[in-house]
Protein backbone atom coordinates (compact mmCIF):
# COMPACT_ATOMS: atom_id res chain seq x y z
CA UNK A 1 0.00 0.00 0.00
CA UNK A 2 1.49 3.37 -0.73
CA UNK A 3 2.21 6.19 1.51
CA UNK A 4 -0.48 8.38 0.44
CA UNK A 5 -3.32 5.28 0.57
CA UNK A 6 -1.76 4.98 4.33
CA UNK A 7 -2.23 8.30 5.13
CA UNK A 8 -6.00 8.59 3.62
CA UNK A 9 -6.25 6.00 5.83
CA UNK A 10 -5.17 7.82 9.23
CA UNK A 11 -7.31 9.86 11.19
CA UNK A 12 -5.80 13.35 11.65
CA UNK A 13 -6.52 15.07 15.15
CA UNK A 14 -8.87 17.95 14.57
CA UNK A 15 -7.53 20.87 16.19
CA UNK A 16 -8.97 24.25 15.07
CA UNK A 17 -11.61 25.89 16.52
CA UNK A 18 -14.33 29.43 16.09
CA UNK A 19 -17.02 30.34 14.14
CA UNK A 20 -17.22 29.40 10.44
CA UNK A 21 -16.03 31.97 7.60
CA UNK A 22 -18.59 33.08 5.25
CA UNK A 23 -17.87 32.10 1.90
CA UNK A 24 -16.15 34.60 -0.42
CA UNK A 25 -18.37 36.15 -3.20
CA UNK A 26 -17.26 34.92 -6.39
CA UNK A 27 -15.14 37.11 -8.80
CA UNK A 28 -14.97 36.95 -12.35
CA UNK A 29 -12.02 35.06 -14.16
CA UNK A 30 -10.90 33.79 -17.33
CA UNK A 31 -9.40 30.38 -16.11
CA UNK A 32 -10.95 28.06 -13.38
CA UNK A 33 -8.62 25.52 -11.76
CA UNK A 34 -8.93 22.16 -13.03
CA UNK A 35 -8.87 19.53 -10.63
CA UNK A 36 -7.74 16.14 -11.82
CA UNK A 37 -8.82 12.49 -10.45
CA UNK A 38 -6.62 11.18 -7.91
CA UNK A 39 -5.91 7.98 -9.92
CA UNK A 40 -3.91 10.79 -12.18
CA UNK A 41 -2.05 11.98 -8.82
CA UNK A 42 -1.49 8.19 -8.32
CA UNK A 43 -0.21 7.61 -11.75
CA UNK A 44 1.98 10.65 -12.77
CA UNK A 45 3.91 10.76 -8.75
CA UNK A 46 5.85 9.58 -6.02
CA UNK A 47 5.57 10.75 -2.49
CA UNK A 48 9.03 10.84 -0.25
CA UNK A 49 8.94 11.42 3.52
CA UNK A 50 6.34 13.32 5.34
CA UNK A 51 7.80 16.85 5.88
CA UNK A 52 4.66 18.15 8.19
CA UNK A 53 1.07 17.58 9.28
CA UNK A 54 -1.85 20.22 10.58
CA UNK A 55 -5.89 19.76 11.22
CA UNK A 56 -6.09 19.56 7.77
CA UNK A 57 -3.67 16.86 6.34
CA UNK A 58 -0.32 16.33 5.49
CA UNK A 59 2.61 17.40 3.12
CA UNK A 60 5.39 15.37 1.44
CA UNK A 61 8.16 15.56 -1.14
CA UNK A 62 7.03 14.66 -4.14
CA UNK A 63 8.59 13.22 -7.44
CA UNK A 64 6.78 13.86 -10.63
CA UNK A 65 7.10 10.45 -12.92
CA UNK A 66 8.27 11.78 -16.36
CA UNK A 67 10.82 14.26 -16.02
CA UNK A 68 12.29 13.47 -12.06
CA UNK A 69 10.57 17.13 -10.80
CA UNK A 70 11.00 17.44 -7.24
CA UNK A 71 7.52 18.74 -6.08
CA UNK A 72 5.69 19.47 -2.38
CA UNK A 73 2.84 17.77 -2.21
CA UNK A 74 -0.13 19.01 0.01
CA UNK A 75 -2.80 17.01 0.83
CA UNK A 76 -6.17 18.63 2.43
CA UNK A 77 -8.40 16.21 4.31
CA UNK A 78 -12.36 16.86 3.13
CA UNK A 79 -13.88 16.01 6.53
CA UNK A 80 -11.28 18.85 8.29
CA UNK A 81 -12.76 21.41 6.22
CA UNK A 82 -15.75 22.35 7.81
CA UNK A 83 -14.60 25.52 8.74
CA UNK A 84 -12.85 25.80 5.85
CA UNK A 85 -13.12 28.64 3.21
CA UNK A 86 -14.91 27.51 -0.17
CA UNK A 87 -15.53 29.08 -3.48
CA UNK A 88 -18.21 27.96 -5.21
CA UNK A 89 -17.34 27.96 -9.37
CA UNK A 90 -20.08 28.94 -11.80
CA UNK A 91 -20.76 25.30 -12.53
CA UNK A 92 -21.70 24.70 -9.08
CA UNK A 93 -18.77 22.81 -8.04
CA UNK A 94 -16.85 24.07 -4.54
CA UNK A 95 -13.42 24.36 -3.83
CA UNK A 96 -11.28 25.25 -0.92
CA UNK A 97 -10.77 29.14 -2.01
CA UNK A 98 -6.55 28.77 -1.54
CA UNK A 99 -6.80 26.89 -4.71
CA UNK A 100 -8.99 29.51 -6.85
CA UNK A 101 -6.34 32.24 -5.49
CA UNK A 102 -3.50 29.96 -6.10
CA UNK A 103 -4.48 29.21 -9.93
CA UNK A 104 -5.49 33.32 -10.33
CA UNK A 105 -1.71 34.22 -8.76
CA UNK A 106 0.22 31.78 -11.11
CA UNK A 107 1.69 33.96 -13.67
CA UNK A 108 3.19 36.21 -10.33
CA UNK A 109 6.76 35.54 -10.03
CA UNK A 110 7.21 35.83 -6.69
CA UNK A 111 4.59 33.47 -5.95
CA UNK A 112 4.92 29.61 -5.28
CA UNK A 113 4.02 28.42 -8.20
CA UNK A 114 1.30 25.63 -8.43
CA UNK A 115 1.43 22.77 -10.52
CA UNK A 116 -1.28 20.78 -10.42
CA UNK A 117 -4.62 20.00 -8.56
CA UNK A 118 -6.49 16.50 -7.34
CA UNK A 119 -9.33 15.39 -5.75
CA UNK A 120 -10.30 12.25 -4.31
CA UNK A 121 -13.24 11.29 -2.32
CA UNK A 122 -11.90 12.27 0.57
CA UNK A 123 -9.35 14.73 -0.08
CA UNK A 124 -7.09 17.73 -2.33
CA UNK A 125 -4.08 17.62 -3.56
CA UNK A 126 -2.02 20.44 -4.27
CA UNK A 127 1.29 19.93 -5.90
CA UNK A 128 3.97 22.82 -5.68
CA UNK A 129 7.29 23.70 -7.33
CA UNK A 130 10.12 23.20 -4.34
CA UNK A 131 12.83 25.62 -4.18
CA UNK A 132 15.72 23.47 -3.26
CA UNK A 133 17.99 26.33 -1.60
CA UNK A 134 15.91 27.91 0.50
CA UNK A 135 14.64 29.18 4.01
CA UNK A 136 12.04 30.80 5.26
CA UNK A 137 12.27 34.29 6.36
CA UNK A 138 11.77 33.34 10.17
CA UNK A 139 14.78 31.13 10.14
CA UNK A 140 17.02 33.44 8.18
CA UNK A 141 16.29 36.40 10.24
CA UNK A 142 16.87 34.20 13.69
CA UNK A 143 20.23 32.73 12.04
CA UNK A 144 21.70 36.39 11.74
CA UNK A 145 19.62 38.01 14.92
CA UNK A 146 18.58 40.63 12.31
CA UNK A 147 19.29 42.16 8.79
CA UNK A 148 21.27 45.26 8.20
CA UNK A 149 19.17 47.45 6.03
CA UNK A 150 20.86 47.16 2.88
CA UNK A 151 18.98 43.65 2.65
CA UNK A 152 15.79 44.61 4.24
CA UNK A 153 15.13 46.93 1.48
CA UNK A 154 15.42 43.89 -1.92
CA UNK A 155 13.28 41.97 0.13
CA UNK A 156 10.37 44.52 0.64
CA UNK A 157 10.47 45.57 -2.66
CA UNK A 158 10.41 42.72 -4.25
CA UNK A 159 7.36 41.45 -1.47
CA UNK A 160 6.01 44.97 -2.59
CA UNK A 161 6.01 44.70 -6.01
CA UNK A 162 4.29 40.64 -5.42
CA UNK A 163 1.26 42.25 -3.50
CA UNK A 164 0.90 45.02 -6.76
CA UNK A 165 0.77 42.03 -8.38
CA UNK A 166 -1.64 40.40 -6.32
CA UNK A 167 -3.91 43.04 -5.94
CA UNK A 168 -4.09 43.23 -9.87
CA UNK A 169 -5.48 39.54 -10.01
CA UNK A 170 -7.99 40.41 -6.99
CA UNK A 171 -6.30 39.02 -4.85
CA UNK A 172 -5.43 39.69 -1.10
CA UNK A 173 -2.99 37.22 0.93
CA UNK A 174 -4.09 38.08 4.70
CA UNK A 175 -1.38 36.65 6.46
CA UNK A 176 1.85 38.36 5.62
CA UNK A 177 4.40 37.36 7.98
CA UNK A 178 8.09 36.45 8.08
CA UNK A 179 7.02 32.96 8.32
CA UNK A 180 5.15 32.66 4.67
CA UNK A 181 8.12 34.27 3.08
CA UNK A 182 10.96 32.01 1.23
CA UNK A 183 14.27 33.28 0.76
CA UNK A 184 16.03 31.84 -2.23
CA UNK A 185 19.48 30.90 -1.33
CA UNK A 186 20.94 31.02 -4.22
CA UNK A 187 19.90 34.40 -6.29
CA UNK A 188 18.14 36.25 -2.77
CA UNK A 189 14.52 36.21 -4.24
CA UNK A 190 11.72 36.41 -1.69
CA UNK A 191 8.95 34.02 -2.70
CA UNK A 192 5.26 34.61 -1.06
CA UNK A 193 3.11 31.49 0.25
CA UNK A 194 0.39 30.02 2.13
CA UNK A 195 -2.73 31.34 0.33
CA UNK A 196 -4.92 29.55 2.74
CA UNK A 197 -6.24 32.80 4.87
CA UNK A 198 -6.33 34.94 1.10
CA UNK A 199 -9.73 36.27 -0.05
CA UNK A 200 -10.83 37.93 -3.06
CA UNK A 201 -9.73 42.01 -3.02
CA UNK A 202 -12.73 44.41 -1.80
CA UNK A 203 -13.24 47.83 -1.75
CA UNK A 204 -15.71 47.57 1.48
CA UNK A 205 -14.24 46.30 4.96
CA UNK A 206 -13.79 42.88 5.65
CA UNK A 207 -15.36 41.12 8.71
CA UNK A 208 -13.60 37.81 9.02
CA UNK A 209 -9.65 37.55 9.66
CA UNK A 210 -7.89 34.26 9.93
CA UNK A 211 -4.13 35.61 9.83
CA UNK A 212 -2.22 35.86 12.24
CA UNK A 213 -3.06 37.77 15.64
CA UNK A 214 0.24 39.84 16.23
CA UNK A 215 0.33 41.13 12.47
CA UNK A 216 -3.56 42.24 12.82
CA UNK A 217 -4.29 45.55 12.64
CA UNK A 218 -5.60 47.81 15.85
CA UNK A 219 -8.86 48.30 13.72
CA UNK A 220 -9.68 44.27 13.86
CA UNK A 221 -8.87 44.04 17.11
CA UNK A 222 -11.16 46.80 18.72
CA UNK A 223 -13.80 46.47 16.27
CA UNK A 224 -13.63 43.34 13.91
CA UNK A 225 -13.20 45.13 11.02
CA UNK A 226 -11.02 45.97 8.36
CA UNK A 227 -9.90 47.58 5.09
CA UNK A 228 -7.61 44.61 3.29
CA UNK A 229 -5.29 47.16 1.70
CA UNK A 230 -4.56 49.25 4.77
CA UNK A 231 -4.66 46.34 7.27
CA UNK A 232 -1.68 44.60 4.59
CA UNK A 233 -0.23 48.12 4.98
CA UNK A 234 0.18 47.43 8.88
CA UNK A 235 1.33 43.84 8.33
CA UNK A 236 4.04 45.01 6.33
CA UNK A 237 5.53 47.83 9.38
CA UNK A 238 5.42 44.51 11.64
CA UNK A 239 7.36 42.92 9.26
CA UNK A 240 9.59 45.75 8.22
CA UNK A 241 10.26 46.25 12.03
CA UNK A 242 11.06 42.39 12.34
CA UNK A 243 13.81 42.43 9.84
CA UNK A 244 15.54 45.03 11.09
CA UNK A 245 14.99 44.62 14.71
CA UNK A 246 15.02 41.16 14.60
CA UNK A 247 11.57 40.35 16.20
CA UNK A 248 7.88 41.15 16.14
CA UNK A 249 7.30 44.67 17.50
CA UNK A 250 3.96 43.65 19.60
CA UNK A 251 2.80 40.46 21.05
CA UNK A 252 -0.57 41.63 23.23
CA UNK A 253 -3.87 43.22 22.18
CA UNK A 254 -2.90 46.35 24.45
CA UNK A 255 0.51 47.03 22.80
CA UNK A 256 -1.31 46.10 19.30
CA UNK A 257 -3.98 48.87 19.97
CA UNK A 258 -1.17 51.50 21.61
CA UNK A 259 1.30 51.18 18.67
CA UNK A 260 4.24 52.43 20.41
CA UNK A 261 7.18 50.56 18.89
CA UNK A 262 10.35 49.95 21.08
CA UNK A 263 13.13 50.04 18.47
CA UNK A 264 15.83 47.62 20.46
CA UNK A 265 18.75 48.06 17.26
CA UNK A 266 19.81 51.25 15.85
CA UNK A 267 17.74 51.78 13.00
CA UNK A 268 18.06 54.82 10.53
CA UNK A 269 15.85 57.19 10.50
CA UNK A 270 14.19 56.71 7.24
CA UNK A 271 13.56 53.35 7.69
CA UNK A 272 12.19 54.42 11.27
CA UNK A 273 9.91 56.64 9.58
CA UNK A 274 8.22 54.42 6.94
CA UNK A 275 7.47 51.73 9.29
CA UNK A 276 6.17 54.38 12.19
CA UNK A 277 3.54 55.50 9.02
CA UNK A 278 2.98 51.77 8.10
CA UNK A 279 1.67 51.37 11.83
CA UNK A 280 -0.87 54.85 12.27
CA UNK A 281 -3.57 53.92 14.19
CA UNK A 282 -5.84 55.85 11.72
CA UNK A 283 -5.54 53.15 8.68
CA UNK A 284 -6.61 56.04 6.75
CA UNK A 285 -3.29 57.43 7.35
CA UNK A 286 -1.55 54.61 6.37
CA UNK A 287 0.55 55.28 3.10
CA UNK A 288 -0.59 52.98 0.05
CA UNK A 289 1.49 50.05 -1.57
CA UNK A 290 2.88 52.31 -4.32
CA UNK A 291 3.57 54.99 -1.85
CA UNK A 292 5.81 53.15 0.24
CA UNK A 293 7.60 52.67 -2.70
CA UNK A 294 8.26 55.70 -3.30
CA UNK A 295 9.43 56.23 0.51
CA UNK A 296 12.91 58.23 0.51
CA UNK A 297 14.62 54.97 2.49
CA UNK A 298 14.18 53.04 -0.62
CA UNK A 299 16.63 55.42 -2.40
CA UNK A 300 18.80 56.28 0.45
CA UNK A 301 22.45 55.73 1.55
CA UNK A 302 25.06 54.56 -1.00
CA UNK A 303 22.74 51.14 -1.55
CA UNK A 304 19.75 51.81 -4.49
CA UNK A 305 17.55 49.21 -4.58
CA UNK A 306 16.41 48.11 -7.86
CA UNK A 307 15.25 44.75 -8.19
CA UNK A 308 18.08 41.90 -7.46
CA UNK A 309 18.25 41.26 -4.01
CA UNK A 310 22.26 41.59 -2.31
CA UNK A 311 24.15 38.78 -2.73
CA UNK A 312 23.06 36.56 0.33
CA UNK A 313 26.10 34.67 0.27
CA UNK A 314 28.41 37.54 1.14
CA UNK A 315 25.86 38.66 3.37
CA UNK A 316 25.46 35.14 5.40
CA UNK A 317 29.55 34.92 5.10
CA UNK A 318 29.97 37.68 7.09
CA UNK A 319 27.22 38.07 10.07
CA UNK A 320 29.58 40.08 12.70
CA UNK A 321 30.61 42.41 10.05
CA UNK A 322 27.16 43.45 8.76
CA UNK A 323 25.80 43.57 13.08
CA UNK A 324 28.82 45.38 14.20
CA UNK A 325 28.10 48.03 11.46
CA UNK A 326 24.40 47.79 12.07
CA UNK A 327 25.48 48.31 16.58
CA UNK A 328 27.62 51.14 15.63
CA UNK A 329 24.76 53.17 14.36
CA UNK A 330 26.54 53.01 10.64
CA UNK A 331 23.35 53.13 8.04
CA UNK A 332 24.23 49.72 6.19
CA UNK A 333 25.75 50.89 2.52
CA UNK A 334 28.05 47.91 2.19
CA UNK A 335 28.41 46.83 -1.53
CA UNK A 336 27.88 43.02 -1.42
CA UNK A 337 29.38 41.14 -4.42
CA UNK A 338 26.97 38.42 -5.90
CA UNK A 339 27.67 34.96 -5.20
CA UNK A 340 28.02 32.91 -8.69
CA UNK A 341 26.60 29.85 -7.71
CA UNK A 342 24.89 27.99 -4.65
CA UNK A 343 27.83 26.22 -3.55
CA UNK A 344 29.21 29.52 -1.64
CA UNK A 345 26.22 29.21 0.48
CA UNK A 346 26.39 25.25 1.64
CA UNK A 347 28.04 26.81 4.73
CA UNK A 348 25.46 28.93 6.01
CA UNK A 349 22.74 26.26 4.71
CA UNK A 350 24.65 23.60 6.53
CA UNK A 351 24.50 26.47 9.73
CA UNK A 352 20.87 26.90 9.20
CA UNK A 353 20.09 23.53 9.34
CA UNK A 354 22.08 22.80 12.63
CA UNK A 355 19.89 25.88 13.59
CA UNK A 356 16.28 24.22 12.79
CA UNK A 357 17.06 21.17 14.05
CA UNK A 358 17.82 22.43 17.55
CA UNK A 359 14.31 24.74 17.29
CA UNK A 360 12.39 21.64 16.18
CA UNK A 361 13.53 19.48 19.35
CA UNK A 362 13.74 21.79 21.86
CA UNK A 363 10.22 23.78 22.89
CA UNK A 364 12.74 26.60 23.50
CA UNK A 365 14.53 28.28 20.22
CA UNK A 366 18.23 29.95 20.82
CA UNK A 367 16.95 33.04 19.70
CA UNK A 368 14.47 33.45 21.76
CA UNK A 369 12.53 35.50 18.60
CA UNK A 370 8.39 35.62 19.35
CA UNK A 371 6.97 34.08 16.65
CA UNK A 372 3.53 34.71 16.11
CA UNK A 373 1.08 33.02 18.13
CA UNK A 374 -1.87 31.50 17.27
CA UNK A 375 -4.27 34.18 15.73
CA UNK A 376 -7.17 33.35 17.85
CA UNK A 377 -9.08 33.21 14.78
CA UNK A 378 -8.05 30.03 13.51
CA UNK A 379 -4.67 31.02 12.60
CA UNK A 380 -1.05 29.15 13.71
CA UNK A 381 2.64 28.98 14.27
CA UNK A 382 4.57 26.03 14.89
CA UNK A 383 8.04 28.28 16.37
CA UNK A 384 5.64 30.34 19.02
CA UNK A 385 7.47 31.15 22.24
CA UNK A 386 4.52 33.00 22.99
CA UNK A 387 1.62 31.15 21.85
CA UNK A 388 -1.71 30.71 22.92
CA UNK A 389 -2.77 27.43 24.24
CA UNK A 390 -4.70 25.95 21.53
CA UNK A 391 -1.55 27.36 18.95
CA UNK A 392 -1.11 24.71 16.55
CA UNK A 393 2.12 23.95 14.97
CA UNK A 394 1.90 23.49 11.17
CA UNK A 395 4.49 24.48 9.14
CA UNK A 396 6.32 21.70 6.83
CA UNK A 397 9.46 21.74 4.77
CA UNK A 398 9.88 22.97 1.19
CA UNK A 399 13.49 22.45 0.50
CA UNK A 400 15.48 19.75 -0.76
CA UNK A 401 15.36 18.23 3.19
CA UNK A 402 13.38 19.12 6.22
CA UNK A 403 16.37 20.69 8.27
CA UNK A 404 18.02 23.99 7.08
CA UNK A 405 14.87 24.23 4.63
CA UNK A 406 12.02 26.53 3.98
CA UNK A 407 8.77 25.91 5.35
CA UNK A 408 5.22 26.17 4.43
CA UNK A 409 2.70 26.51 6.88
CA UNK A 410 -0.35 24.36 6.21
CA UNK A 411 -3.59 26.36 6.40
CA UNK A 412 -5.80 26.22 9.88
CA UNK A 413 -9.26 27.31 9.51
């Protein structure tokens, strides 16, 4: 019997809890997914090990048959789904929504791209391209404690100009975090995942939020409401402040609702200043998507961002040197030659996955970062030092292996 017939087979605890989502209106598209039989799944792949389980199901490697294409495979659980959010397609059929936003994001490039869909009686199947050099942004911020500036600024542009994106497909992520962020190893792209808390773009306010808690916006939290594009806006200070800080600026309701940053690393003043107007209280204040673009720390110091990311090679070769500047109040500037290949990196790789290993068997993490708790709403972590206690740990491995990898985290509804 193979491993996925053993795993239909296995009863998966059901941990997730509150009151069902409404299901999304339907937009208009030009292209539906199309969701194969499993016998297809069956015939055209092989599953490897198990790289992580949620309430949902459970993800593997995967090999694709024909051409040796080293996939993720994610596999939903029907029954788990009750909770779950479903688009209905003009024909009448219903799908989990992450796979309607998934096929309408494809073309994105800094999107995990999807391959190909299943269904079975019981279940989904999602199979994903696998980046085989990478890590997820939580595990290469903890690595290095935190990122000099210089760095900070590739990866928000490029995660800017993926939302642009996004939002021109009508689509909005909900759950931007360091967490659902891939770093490519080997050319510094930033790659966007987990579509599982997404909805369809709306001008009015939204009224259901299953993200995560300590990236929600004030507005949600006092009233249960929320404009998508200004509450991503706030996301995206609480991330900004979490690269170069290295950690989450809030973890209450109270400090959430106060936004009163305590910057605990020098940090320049531009860059102080665009995350201080990503977190207004008023979201109407809040600067837009292509604003923040256009914010002065983007062009500032000797360091222009364009579009490549700094070589993260020389960066991960030489931690101290890029901290020590970053202590010594020195606005980071440093020209960073680009690696050639991914063999200059199978030091810090090897580093990182020392690193994850020690996370994933100890309940306490070196670093001591605060990952971000269980949203309350459905949401999870597996790396909270700070979580709730019905968090629920379900992340899973992208990479090439499950140590030193990126990870997904599988969708909790």
């Amino acid at each position: 019997m193979d491993k996925l017939n053993i795993f239909l087979q296995t009863s998966l605890p059901q941990r997730f809890g509150g009151e069902a989502r409404s299901v999304p209106v339907a937009q208009p598209t030009e292209s539906y997914p199309k969701c194969q039989p499993l016998e297809e799944f069956r015939r055209d792949y092989r599953l490897g090990k198990e790289l992580g389980s949620g309430g949902f199901g459970k993800v593997f490697e995967g090999l694709r048959v024909r051409d040796n294409l080293e996939t993720a495979v994610k596999v939903i659980q029907k029954d788990k789904m009750s909770q779950f959010c479903w688009h209905r397609l003009p024909n009448g059929q219903k799908l989990p929504v992450e796979i309607v936003l998934l096929q309408k994001c494809q073309h994105i490039r800094g999107i995990v791209q999807p391959i190909a869909y299943y269904e079975g009686p019981n279940e989904w199947v999602i199979v994903m391209k696998k980046i085989k050099k990478c890590m997820d942004l939580f595990d290469y911020i903890s690595n290095k404690q935190f990122l000099a500036e210089v760095e900070a600024k590739s990866f928000m542009k490029q995660l800017l100009e993926t939302l642009l994106a996004c939002h021109e497909a009508g689509i909005l992520h909900r759950d931007i975090k360091d967490e659902n962020l891939l770093v490519n190893l080997c050319d510094g792209s930033i790659h966007l995942i987990d579509f599982g808390s997404g909805a369809f773009l709306k001008d009015t306010d939204y009224t259901d939020f299953d993200g995560t808690r300590v990236y929600s916006p004030p507005e949600w939290i006092r009233w249960h409401r929320y404009n998508g594009k200004k509450a991503e806006v706030w996301s995206l200070g609480i991330l900004l402040f979490d690269m170069v800080c290295g950690d989450i600026p809030f973890e209450r309701d109270d400090q959430i609702c106060n936004s009163e940053p305590y910057f605990r690393r020098y940090v320049s003043p531009a860059c102080r200043d665009l995350i201080m107007s990503c977190l207004q209280l008023d979201a109407a204040r809040r600067p837009t998507i292509e604003q923040i673009l256009r914010h002065p720390w983007f062009s500032s110091g000797d360091h222009l961002v364009t579009t490549a990311v700094p070589a993260v090679a020389a960066v991960a070769s030489a931690p101290a040197a890029v901290h020590v500047a970053a202590q010594s109040k020195v606005t980071p500037a440093a020209k960073f030659t680009i690696a050639s290949s991914c063999d200059s990196l199978e030091d810090y790789e090897t580093g990182s996955s020392a690193s994850s290993t020690a996370s994933s068997s100890s309940s306490s993490t070196t670093n001591f970062r605060l990952s971000p708790p269980d949203s309350g709403y459905n949401g999870g972590s597996s790396k909270s030092s700070c979580s709730h206690s019905n968090a629920i740990p379900v992340r899973f491995a992208v990479g090439a292996s499950v140590t030193g990898m990126a990870e997904y985290r599988l969708s909790q509804h």
